[in-house]
C-alpha atoms as a PDB file:
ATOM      1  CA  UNK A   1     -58.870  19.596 -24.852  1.00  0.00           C
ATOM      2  CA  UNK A   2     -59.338  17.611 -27.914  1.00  0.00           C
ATOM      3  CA  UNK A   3     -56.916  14.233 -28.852  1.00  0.00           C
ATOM      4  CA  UNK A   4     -54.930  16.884 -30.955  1.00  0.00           C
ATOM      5  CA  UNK A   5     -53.918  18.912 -27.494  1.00  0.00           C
ATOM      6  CA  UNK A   6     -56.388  22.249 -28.800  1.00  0.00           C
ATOM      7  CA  UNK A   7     -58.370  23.470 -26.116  1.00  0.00           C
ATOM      8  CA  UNK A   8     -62.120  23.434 -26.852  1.00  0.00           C
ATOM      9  CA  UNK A   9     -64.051  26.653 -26.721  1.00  0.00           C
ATOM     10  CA  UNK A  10     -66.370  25.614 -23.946  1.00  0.00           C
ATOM     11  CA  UNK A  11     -63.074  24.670 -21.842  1.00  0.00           C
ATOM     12  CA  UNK A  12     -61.040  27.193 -19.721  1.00  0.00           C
ATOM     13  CA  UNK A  13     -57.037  27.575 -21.015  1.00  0.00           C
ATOM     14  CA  UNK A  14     -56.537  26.931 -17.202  1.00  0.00           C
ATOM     15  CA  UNK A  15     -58.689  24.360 -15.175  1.00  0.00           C
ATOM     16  CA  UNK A  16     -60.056  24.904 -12.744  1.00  0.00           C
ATOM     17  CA  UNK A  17     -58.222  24.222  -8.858  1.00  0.00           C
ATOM     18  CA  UNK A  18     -57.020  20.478  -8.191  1.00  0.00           C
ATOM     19  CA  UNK A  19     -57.016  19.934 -11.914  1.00  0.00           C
ATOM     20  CA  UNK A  20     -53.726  19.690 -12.170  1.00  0.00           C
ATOM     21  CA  UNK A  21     -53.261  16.657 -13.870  1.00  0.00           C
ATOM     22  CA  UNK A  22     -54.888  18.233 -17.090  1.00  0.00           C
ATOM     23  CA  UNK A  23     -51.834  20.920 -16.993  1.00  0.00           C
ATOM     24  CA  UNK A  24     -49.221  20.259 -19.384  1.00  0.00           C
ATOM     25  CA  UNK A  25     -47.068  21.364 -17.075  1.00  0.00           C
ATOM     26  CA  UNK A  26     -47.973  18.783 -14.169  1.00  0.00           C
ATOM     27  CA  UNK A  27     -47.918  16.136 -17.137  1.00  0.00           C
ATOM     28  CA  UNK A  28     -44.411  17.019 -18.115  1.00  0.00           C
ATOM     29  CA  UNK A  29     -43.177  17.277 -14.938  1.00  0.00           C
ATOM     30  CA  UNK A  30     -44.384  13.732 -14.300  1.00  0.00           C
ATOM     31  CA  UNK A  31     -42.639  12.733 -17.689  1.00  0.00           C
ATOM     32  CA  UNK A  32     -39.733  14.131 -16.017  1.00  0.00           C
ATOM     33  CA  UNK A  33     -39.828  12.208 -13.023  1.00  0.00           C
ATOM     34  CA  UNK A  34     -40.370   9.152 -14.397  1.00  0.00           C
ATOM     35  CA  UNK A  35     -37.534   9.374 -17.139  1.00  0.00           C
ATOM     36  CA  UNK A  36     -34.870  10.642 -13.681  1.00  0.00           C
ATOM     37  CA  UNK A  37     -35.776   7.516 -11.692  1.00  0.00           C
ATOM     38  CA  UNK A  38     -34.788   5.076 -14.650  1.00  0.00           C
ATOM     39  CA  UNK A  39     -31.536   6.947 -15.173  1.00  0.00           C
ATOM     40  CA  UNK A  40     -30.693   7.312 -12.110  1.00  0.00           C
ATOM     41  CA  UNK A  41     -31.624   3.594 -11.420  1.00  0.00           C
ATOM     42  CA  UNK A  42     -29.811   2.938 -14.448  1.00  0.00           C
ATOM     43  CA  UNK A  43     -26.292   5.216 -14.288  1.00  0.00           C
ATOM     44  CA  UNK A  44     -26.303   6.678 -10.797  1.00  0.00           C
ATOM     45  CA  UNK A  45     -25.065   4.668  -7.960  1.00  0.00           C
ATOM     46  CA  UNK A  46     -28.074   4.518  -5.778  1.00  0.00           C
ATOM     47  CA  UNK A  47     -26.567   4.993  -2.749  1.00  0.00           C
ATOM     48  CA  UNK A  48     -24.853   8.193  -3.940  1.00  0.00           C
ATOM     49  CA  UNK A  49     -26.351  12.022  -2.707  1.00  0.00           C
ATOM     50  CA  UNK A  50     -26.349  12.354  -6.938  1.00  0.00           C
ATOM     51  CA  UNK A  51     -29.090   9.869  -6.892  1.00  0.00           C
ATOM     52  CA  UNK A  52     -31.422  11.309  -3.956  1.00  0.00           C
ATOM     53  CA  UNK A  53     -30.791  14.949  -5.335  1.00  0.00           C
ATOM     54  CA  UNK A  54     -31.889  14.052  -8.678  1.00  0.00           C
ATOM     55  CA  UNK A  55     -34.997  12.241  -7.789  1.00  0.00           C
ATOM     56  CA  UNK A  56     -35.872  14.039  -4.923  1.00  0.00           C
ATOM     57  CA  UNK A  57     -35.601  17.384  -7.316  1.00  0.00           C
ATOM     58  CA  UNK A  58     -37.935  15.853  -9.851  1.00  0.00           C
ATOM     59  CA  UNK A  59     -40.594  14.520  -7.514  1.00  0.00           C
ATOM     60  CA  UNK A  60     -40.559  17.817  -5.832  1.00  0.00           C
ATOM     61  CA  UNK A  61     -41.664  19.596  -9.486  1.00  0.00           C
ATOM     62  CA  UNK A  62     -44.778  17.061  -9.284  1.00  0.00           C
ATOM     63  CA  UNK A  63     -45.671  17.928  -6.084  1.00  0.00           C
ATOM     64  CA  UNK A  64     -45.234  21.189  -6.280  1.00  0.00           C
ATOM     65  CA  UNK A  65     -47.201  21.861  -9.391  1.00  0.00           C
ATOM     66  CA  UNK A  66     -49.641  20.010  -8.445  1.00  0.00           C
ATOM     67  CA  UNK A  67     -50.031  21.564  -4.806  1.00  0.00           C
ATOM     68  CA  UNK A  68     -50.237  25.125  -5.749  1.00  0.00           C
ATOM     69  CA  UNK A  69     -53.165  23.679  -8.410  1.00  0.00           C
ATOM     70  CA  UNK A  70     -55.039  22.852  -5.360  1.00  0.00           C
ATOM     71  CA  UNK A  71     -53.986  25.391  -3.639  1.00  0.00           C
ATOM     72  CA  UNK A  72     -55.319  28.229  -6.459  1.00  0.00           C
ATOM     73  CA  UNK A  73     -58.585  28.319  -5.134  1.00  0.00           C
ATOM     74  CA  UNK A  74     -57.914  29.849  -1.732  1.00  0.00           C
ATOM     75  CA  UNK A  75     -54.499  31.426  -2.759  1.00  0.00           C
ATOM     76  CA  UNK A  76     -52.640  32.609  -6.021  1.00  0.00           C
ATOM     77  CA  UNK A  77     -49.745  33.522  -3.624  1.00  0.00           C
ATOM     78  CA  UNK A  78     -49.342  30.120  -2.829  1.00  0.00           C
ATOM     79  CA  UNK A  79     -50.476  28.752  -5.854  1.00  0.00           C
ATOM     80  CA  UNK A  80     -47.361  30.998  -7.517  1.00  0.00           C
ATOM     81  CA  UNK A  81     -45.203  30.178  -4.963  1.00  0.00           C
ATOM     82  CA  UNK A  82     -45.605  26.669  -5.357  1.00  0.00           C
ATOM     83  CA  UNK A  83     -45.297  26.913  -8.805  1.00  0.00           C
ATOM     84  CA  UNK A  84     -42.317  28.937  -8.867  1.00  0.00           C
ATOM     85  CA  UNK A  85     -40.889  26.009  -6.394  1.00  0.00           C
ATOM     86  CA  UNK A  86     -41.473  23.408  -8.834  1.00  0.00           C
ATOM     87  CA  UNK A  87     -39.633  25.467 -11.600  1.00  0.00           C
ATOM     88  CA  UNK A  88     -36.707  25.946  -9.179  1.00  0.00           C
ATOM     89  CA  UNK A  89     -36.645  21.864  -8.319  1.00  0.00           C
ATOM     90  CA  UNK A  90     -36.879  21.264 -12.216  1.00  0.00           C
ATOM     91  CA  UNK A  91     -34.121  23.895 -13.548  1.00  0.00           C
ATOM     92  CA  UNK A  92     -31.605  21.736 -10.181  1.00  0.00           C
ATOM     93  CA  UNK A  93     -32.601  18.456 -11.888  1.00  0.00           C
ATOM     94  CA  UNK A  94     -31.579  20.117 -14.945  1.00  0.00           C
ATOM     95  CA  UNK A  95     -28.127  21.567 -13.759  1.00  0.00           C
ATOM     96  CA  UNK A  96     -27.352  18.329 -12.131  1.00  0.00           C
ATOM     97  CA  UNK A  97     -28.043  15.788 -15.087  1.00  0.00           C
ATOM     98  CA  UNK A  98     -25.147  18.424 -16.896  1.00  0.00           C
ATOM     99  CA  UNK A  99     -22.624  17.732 -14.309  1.00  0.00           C
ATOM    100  CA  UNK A 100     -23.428  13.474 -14.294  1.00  0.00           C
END
């Protein structure tokens, strides 16, 4: 991918297993995290179940993307279950940062 985010010709759309940190996806999801932490830090009481849930749900996107990345080279089951567990952590942390 060039510094303009256009993928090259002699590079695949999708990289190949355990390159997840090249995914878009795995990059925003880290965005994500990091940007939930410092709110939560910043207007959640940290003690509060708000504050686990929320960080919890966006650290489990991360992982998750980037496990079933890894994981694409033995299994695209796993690999789309993972994925699809990622999406589900990311659209809580979205439905819970509504009701804060």
């Amino acid at each position: 991918m060039d510094a303009g985010g256009t993928v090259r010709a002699d590079e695949p759309l999708i990289p190949k297993h355990g390159g997840y940190r090249k995914l878009k996806s795995f990059q925003v999801a880290q965005l994500i995290y990091d940007i939930t932490v410092r709110f939560c830090d910043r207007y959640v009481e940290r003690r509060s179940r708000a504050h686990d849930q929320m960080v919890q749900a966006a650290r489990s996107g991360v992982q998750n993307i980037a496990e079933g990345s890894q994981a694409s080279g033995t299994s695209k089951k796993t690999e789309l279950k993972l994925t699809n567990v990622a999406r589900a952590s990311l659209e809580e942390l979205q439905k819970r940062r509504r009701n804060e």
